[in-house]
Protein backbone atom coordinates (compact mmCIF):
# COMPACT_ATOMS: atom_id res chain seq x y z
CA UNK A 1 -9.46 9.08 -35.98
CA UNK A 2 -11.43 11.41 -33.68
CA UNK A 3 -11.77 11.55 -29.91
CA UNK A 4 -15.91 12.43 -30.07
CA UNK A 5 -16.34 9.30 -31.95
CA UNK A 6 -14.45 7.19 -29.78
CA UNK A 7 -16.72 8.71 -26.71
CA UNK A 8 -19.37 8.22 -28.95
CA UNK A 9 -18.96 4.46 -29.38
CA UNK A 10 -18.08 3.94 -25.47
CA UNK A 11 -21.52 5.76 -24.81
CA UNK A 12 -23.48 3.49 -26.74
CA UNK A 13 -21.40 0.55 -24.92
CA UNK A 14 -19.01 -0.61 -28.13
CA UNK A 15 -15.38 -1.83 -27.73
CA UNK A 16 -12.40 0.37 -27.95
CA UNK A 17 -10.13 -0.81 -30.09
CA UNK A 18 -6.06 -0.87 -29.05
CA UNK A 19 -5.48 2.07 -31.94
CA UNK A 20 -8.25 3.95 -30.01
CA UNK A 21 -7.40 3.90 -26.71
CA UNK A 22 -3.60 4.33 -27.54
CA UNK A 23 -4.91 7.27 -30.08
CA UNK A 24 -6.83 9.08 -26.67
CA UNK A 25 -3.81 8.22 -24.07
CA UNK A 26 -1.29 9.60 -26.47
CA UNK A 27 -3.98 12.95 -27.23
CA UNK A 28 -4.05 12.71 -23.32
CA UNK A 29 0.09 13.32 -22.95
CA UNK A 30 0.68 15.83 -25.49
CA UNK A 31 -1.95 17.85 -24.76
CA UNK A 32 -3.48 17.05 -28.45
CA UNK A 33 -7.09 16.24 -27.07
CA UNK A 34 -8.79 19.10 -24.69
CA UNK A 35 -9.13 17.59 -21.21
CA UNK A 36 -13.59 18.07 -21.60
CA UNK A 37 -13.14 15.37 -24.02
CA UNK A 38 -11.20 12.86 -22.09
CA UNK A 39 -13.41 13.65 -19.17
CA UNK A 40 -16.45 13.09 -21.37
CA UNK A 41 -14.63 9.21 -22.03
CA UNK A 42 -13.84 8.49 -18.53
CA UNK A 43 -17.77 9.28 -17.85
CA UNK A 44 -18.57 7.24 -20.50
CA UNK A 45 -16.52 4.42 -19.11
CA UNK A 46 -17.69 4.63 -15.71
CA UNK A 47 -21.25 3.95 -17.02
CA UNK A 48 -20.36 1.19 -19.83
CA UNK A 49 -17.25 -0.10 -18.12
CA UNK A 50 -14.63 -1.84 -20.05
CA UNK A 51 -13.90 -5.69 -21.43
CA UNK A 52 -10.69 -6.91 -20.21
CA UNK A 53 -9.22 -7.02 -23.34
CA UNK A 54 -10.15 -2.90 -23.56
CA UNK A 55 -8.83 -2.60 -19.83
CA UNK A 56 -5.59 -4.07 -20.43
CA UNK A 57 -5.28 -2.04 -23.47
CA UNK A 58 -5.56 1.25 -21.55
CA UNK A 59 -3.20 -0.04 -18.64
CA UNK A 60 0.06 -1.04 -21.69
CA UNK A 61 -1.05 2.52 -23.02
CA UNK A 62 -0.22 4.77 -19.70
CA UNK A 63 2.41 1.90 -18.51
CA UNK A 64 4.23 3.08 -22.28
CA UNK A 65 3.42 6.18 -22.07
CA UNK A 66 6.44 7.57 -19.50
CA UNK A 67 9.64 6.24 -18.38
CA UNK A 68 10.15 2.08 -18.06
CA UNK A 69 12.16 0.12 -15.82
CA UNK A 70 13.94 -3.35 -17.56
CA UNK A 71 15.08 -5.32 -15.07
CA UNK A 72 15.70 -8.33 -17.15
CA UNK A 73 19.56 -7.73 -15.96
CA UNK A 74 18.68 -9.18 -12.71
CA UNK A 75 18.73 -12.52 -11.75
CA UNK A 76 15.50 -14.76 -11.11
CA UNK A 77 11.90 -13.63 -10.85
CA UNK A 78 11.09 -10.00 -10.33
CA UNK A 79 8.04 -9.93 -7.70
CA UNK A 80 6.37 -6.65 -6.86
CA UNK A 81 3.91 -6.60 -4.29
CA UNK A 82 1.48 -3.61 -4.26
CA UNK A 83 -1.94 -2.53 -1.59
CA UNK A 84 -4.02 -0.41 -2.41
CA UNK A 85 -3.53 1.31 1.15
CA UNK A 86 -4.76 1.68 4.40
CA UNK A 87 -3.85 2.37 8.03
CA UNK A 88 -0.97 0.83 9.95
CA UNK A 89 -0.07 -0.84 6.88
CA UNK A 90 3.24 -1.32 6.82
CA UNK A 91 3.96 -4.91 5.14
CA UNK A 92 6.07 -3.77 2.78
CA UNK A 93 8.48 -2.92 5.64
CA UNK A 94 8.31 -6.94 6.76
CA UNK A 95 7.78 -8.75 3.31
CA UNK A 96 10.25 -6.99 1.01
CA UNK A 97 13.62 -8.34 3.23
CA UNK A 98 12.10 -11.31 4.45
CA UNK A 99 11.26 -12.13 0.87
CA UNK A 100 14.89 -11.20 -0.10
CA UNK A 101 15.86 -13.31 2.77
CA UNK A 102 14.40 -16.81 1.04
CA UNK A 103 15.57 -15.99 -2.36
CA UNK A 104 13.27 -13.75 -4.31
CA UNK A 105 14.79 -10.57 -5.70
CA UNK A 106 12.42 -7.21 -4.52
CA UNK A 107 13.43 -4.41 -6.93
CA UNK A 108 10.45 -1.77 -5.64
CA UNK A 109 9.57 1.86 -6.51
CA UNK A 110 7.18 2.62 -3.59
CA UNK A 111 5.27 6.54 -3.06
CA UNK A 112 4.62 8.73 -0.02
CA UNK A 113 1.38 8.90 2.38
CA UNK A 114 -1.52 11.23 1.29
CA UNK A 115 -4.80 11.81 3.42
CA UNK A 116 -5.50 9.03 6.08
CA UNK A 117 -3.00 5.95 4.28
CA UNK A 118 0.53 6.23 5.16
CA UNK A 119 3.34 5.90 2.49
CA UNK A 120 6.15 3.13 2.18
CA UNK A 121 9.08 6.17 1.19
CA UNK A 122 8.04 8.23 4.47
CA UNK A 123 8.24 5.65 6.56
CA UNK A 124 11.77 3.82 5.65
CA UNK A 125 12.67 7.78 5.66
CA UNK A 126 11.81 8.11 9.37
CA UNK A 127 14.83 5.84 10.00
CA UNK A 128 17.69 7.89 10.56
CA UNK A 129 20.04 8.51 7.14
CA UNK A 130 17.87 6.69 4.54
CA UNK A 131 18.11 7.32 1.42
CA UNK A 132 15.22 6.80 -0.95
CA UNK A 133 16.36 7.96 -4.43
CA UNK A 134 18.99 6.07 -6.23
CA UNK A 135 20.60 6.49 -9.44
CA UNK A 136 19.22 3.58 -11.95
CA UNK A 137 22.30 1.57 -12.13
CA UNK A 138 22.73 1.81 -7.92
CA UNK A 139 19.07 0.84 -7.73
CA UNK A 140 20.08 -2.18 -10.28
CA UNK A 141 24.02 -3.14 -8.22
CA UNK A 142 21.52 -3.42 -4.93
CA UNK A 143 19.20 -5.93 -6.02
CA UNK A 144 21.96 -7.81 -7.49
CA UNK A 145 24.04 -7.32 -4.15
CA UNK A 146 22.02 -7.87 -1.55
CA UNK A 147 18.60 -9.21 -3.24
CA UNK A 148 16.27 -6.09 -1.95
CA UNK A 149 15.75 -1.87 -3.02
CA UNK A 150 13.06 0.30 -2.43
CA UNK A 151 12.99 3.55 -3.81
CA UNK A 152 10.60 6.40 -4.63
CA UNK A 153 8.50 6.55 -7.64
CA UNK A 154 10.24 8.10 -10.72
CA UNK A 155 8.62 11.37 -11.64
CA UNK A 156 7.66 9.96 -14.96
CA UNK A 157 6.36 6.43 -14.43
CA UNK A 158 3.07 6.57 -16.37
CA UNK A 159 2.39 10.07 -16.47
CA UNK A 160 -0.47 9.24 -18.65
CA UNK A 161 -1.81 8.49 -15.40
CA UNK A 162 -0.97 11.30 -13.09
CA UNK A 163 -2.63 13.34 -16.02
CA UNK A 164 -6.17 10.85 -15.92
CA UNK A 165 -6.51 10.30 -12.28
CA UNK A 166 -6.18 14.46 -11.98
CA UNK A 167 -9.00 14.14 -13.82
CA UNK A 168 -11.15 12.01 -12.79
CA UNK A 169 -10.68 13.59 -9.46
CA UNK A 170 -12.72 16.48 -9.95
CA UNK A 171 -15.02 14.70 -12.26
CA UNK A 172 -16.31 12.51 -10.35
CA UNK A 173 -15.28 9.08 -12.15
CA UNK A 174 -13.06 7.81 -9.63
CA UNK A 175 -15.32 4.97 -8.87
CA UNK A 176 -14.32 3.35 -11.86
CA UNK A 177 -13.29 -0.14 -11.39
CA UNK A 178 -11.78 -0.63 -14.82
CA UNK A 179 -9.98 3.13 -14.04
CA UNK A 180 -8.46 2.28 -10.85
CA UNK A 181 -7.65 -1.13 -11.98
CA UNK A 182 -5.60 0.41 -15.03
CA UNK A 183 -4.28 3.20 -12.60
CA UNK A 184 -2.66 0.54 -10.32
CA UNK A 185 -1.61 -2.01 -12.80
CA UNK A 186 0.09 0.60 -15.34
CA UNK A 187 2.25 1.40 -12.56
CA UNK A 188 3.09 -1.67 -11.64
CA UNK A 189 3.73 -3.14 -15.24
CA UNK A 190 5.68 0.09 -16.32
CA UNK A 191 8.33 -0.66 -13.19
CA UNK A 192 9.37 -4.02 -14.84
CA UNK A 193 8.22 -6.69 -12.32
CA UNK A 194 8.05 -10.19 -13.35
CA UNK A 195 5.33 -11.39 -11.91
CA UNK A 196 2.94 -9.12 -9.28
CA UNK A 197 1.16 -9.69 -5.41
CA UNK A 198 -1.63 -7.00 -4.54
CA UNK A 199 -3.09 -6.19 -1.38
CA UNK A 200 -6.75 -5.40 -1.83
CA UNK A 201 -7.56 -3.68 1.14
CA UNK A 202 -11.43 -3.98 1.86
CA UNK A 203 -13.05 -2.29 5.29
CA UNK A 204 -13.74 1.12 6.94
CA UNK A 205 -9.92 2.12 6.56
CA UNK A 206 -9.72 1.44 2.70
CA UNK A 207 -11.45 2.65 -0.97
CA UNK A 208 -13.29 -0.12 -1.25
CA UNK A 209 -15.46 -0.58 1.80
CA UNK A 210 -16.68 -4.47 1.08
CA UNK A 211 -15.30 -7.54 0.16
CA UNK A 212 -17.41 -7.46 -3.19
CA UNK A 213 -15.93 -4.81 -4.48
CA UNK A 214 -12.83 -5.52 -3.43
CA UNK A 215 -13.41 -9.02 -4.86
CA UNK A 216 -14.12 -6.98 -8.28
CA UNK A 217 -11.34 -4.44 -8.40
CA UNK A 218 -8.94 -7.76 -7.32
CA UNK A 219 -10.33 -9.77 -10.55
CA UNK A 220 -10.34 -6.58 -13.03
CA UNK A 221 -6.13 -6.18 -11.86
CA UNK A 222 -5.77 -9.98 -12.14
CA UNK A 223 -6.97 -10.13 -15.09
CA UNK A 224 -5.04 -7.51 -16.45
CA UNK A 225 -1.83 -8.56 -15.46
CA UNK A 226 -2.64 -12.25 -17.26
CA UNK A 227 -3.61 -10.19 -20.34
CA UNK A 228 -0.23 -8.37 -20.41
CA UNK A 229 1.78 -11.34 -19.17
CA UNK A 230 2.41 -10.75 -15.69
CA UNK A 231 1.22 -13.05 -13.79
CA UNK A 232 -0.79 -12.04 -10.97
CA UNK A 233 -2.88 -12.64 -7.23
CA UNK A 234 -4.39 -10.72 -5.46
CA UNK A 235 -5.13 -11.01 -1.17
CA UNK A 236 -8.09 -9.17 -0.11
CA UNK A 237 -6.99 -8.20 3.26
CA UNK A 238 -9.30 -6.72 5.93
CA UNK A 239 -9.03 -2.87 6.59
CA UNK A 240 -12.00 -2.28 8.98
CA UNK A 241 -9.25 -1.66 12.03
CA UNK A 242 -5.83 -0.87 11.55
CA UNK A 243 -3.63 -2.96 10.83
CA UNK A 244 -0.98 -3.79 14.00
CA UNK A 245 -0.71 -1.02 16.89
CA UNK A 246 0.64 1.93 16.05
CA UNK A 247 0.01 4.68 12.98
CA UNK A 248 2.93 6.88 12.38
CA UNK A 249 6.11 6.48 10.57
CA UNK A 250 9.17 5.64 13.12
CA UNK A 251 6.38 4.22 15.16
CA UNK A 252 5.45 1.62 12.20
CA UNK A 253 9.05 1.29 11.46
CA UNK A 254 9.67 0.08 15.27
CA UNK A 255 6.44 -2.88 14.59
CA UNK A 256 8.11 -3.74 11.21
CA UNK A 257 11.35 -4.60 13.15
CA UNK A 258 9.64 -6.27 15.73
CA UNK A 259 7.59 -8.74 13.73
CA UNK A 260 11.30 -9.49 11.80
CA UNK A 261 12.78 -10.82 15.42
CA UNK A 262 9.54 -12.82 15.59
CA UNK A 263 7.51 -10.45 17.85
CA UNK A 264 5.18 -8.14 17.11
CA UNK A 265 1.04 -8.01 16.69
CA UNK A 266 -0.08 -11.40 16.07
CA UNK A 267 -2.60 -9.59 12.96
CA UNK A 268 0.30 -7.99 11.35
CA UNK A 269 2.62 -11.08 11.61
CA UNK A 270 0.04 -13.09 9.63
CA UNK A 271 -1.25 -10.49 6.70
CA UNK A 272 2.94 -10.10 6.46
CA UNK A 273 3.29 -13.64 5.71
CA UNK A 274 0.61 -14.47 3.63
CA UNK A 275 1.54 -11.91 1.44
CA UNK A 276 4.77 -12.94 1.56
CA UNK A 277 4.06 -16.52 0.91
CA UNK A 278 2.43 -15.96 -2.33
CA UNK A 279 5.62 -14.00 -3.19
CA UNK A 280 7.86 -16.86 -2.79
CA UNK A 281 5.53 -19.04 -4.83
CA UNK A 282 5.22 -16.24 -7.75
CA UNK A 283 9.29 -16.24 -7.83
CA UNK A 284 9.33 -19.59 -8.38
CA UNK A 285 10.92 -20.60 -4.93
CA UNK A 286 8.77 -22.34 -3.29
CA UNK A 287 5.40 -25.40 -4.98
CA UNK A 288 3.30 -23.76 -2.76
CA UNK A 289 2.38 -21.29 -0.17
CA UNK A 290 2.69 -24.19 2.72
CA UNK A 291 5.95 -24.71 1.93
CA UNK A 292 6.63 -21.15 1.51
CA UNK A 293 5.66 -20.00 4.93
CA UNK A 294 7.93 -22.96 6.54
CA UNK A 295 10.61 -21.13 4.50
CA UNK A 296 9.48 -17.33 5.45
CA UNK A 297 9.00 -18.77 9.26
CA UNK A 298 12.75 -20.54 9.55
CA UNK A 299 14.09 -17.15 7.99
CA UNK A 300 12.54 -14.97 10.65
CA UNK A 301 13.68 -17.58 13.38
CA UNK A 302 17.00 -17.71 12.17
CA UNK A 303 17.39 -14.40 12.23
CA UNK A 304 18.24 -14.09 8.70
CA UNK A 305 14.93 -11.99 8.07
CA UNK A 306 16.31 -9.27 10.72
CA UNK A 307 19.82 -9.10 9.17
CA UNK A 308 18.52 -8.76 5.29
CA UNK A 309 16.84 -5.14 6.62
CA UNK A 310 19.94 -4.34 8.76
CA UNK A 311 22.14 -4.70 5.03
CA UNK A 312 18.62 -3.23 3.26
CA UNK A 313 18.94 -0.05 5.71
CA UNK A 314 22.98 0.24 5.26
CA UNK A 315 23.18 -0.10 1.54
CA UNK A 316 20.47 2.47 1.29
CA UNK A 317 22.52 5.45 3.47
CA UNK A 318 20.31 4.55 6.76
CA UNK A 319 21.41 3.79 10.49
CA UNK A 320 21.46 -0.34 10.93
CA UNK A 321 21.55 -0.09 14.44
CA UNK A 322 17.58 0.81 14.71
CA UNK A 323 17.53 -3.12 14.21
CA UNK A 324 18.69 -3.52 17.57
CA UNK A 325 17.88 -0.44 19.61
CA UNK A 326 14.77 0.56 18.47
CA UNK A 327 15.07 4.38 20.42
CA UNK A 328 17.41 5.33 17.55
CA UNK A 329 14.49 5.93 15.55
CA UNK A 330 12.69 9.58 15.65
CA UNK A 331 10.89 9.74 19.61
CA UNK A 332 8.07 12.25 20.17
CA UNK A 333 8.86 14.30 23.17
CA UNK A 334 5.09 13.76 24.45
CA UNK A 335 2.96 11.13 25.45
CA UNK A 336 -0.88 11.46 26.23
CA UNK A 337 -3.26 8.42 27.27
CA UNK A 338 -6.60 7.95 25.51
CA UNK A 339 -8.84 6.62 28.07
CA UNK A 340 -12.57 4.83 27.66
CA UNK A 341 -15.35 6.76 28.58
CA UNK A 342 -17.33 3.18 29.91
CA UNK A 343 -16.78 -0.10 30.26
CA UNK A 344 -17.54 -2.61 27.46
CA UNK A 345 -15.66 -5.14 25.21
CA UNK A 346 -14.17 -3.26 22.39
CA UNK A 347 -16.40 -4.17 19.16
CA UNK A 348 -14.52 -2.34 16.39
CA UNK A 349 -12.66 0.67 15.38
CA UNK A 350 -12.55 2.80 12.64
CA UNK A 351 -9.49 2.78 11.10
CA UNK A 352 -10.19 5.69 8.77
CA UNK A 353 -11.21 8.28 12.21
CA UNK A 354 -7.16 6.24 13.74
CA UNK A 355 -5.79 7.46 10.35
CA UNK A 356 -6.97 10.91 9.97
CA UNK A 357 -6.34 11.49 13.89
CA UNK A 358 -2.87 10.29 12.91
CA UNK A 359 -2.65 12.88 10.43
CA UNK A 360 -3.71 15.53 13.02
CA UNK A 361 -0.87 15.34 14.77
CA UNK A 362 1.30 15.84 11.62
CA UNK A 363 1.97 11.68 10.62
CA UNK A 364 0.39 12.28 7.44
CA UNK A 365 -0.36 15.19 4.33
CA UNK A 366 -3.48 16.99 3.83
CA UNK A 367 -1.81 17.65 0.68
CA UNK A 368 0.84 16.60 -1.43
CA UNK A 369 3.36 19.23 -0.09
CA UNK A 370 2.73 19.41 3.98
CA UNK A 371 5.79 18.29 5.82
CA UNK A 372 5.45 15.38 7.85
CA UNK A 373 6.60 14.62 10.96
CA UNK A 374 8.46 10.92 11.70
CA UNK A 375 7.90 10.94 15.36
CA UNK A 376 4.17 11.46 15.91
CA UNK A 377 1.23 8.92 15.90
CA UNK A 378 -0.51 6.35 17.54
CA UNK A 379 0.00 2.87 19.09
CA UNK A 380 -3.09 1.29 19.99
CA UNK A 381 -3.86 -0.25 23.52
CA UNK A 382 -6.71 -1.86 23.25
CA UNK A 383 -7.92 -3.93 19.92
CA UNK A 384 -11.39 -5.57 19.49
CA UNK A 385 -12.66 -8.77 21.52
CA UNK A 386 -10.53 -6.58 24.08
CA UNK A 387 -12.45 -6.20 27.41
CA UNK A 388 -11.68 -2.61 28.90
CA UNK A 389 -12.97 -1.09 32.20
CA UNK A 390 -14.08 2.79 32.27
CA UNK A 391 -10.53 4.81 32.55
CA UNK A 392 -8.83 2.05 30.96
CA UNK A 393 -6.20 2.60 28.27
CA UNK A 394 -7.69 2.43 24.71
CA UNK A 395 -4.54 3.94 22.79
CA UNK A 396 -1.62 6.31 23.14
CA UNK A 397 -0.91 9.26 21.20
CA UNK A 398 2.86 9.96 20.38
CA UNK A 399 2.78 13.96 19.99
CA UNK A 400 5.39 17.44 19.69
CA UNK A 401 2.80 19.32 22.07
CA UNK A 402 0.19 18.87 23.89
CA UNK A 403 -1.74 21.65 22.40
CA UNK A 404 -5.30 21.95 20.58
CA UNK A 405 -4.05 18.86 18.24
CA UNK A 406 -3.27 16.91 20.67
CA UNK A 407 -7.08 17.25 22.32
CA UNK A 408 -8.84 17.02 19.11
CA UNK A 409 -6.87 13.70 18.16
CA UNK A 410 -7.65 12.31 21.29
CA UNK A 411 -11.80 13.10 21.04
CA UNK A 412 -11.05 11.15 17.74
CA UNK A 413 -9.55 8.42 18.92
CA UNK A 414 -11.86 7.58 21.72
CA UNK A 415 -14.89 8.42 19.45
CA UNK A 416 -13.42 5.43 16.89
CA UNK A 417 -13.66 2.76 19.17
CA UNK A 418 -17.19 1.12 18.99
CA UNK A 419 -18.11 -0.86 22.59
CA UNK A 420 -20.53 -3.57 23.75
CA UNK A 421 -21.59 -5.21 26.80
CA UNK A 422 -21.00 -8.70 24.85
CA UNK A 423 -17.72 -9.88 22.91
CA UNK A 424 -18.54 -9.92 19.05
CA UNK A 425 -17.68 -12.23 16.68
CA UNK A 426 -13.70 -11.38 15.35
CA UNK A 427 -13.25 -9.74 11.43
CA UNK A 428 -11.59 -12.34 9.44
CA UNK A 429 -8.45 -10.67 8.66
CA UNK A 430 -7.91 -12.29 5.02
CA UNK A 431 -11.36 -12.43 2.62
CA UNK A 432 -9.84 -14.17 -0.08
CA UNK A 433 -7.53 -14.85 -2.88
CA UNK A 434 -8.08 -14.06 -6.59
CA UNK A 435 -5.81 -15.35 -9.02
């Protein structure tokens, strides 16, 4: 078997076979085929694309190409939940103890922020103490204990795919919905879950800017997790604002806890339940998603919800008490107002301009290895259908100084928000499910 005649056939629009694809993803790991070559098949496979048997092929190949997790030991129905990113988003925060709360065990490898989308690790690792790497069997004793664990990624789940995407980053094939559909789902699969909920993020603030694609890249996962035997839905959530108020890590910690005593942004409350809804129904808990959000509803009401991140946060080395005074968490010594310019009703706002503003002030990483800092970000004032008179507050920026940063975040912010002399018509927050 050669690699240039298995580019050969995917230029001319053939199928790969298993024994191929395995053949270049092994070549891939051990260095055995030049990186041209496998650059020259990703090409080829963002102009043919792939079948869905071929796709699902290439996600078991990097999911078995690394480290696996088997958590088979654990009682019940694994679910994993996964988005594919975007600003403010911090469900996983809300859905992975309230899920625990109703019954369903969440056993979750989660990574860090890069560029404008903030990461699950640095944001539980804004509250005071947590720990975010756990030995295997700890990670394991949690779930079983107290039904919820979220921990980095291991440094060698699919590195088949650390090794593509590298790739494919300065080749320009990252466009590839077959590619980032394998990407996602190789990750997912290799970390053992049972059965799998995605977040397709669609909108100014996420990869895929409109429902159709998202639609697409949603079908192209779901389908590969029914290929594989994980069954699978997808959400296509709205990312053309941010999600909630605030972008920043204690900041999005403090909203998480919020929504779990039943408060919080009305937007974020919702997206948080629907995913976790599905959830329930994957793990077998609840017929359907009606009956599941009675459950998730009664658990947050109870205070049950709350109580299942207090013993999350403990078990995992962190302070519990941020549950119930929220200025435990990390607090910026600065504050500076963002003020509007005119009067108008606000229209929009671009959540990508919120999230790279955000990372201005040192919430996020230009690259992989900038320190972050948990204190800083943004908690927005005004959100559209919003009326706002000129000097009105649009948003707040949490900041260590107000220096040049500072002023060039706030230009940002204010230039993000879109007004109008009449109210528009409100985003739909969810575009649909795919399953």
């Amino acid at each position: 078997m050669r690699a240039v005649d298995i580019i050969r056939k995917k230029r001319f629009g053939g199928e790969l076979t298993e024994q191929e694809i395995g053949f270049l993803i092994k070549g891939l790991v051990d260095g055995a085929i030049p990186d041209y070559q496998i650059s020259a098949w990703a090409m080829a496979v963002c102009y043919m694309g792939m079948t869905d048997k071929e796709t699902a092929a290439l996600t078991l190949a990097m999911a078995n190409s690394g480290d696996t997790v088997d958590l088979s030991s654990i009682a019940g129905v694994k679910v994993d939940k996964h988005s594919t990113g975007g600003v403010g988003d911090k469900t996983t925060l809300i859905v992975a103890p309230l899920v625990a709360a109703c019954g369903v065990p969440v056993a979750k490898m989660s990574g860090r922020g890069l560029g404008h989308t903030g990461g699950t690790i640095d944001k539980l690792e804004s509250i005071p103490g947590f720990r975010t790497e756990l030995s295997r069997d700890d990670f394991f004793a949690q779930v079983e204990d107290i039904g919820v664990a979220v921990i980095g990624q291991s440094g060698n789940i699919a590195p088949a795919d650390k090794k593509l995407y590298a790739l494919r980053d300065v080749t320009a094939t990252v466009e590839s919905i077959p590619l980032i559909a394998s990407s996602v789902m190789s990750k997912k699969i290799a970390a053992g879950a049972d059965a799998i909920l995605l977040d397709v993020k669609t909108g100014d603030g996420a990869f895929m800017k409109t429902p159709e694609d998202a639609a697409k890249l949603a079908a192209a996962m779901v389908a590969i997790g029914n290929q594989v035997g994980r069954q699978t839905v997808a959400v296509i959530s709205d990312m053309d604002q941010p999600l909630g108020r605030t972008i920043g890590n204690a900041l999005e910690v403090r909203e998480a806890i919020e929504v779990l005593r039943g408060e919080g942004p009305e937007d974020l409350r919702e997206v948080s339940l629907v995913l976790a809804s599905h959830m329930l129904v994957l793990g077998g808990i609840a017929g359907d998603t009606d009956a599941a959000r009675r459950m998730l509803e009664t658990a947050i009401s109870s205070g049950e919800a709350l109580r299942k991140f207090a013993a999350f946060v403990t078990a995992q080395g962190g302070d519990p008490a941020v549950t119930e005074d929220l200025s435990r968490l990390p607090q910026a010594p600065l504050r500076v107002p963002v003020s509007s310019a005119e009067a108008g009703y606000v229209l929009g706002i671009e959540a990508e301009a919120i999230g790279l503003a955000a990372m201005t002030l040192g919430a996020g990483r230009a690259t992989k290895d900038d320190e972050i800092d948990y204190a800083v970000g943004i908690e927005l004032a005004a959100k559209p259908g919003d009326f706002v008179r000129e000097g009105d507050l649009l948003a707040t920026l949490y900041v260590r100084a107000d220096d040049m940063r500072a002023e060039s975040a706030v230009q940002s912010v204010r230039a993000a928000y879109r007004l109008g002399v009449e109210q528009g018509e409100p985003r739909p927050l969810l575009h649909g499910i795919v399953q």
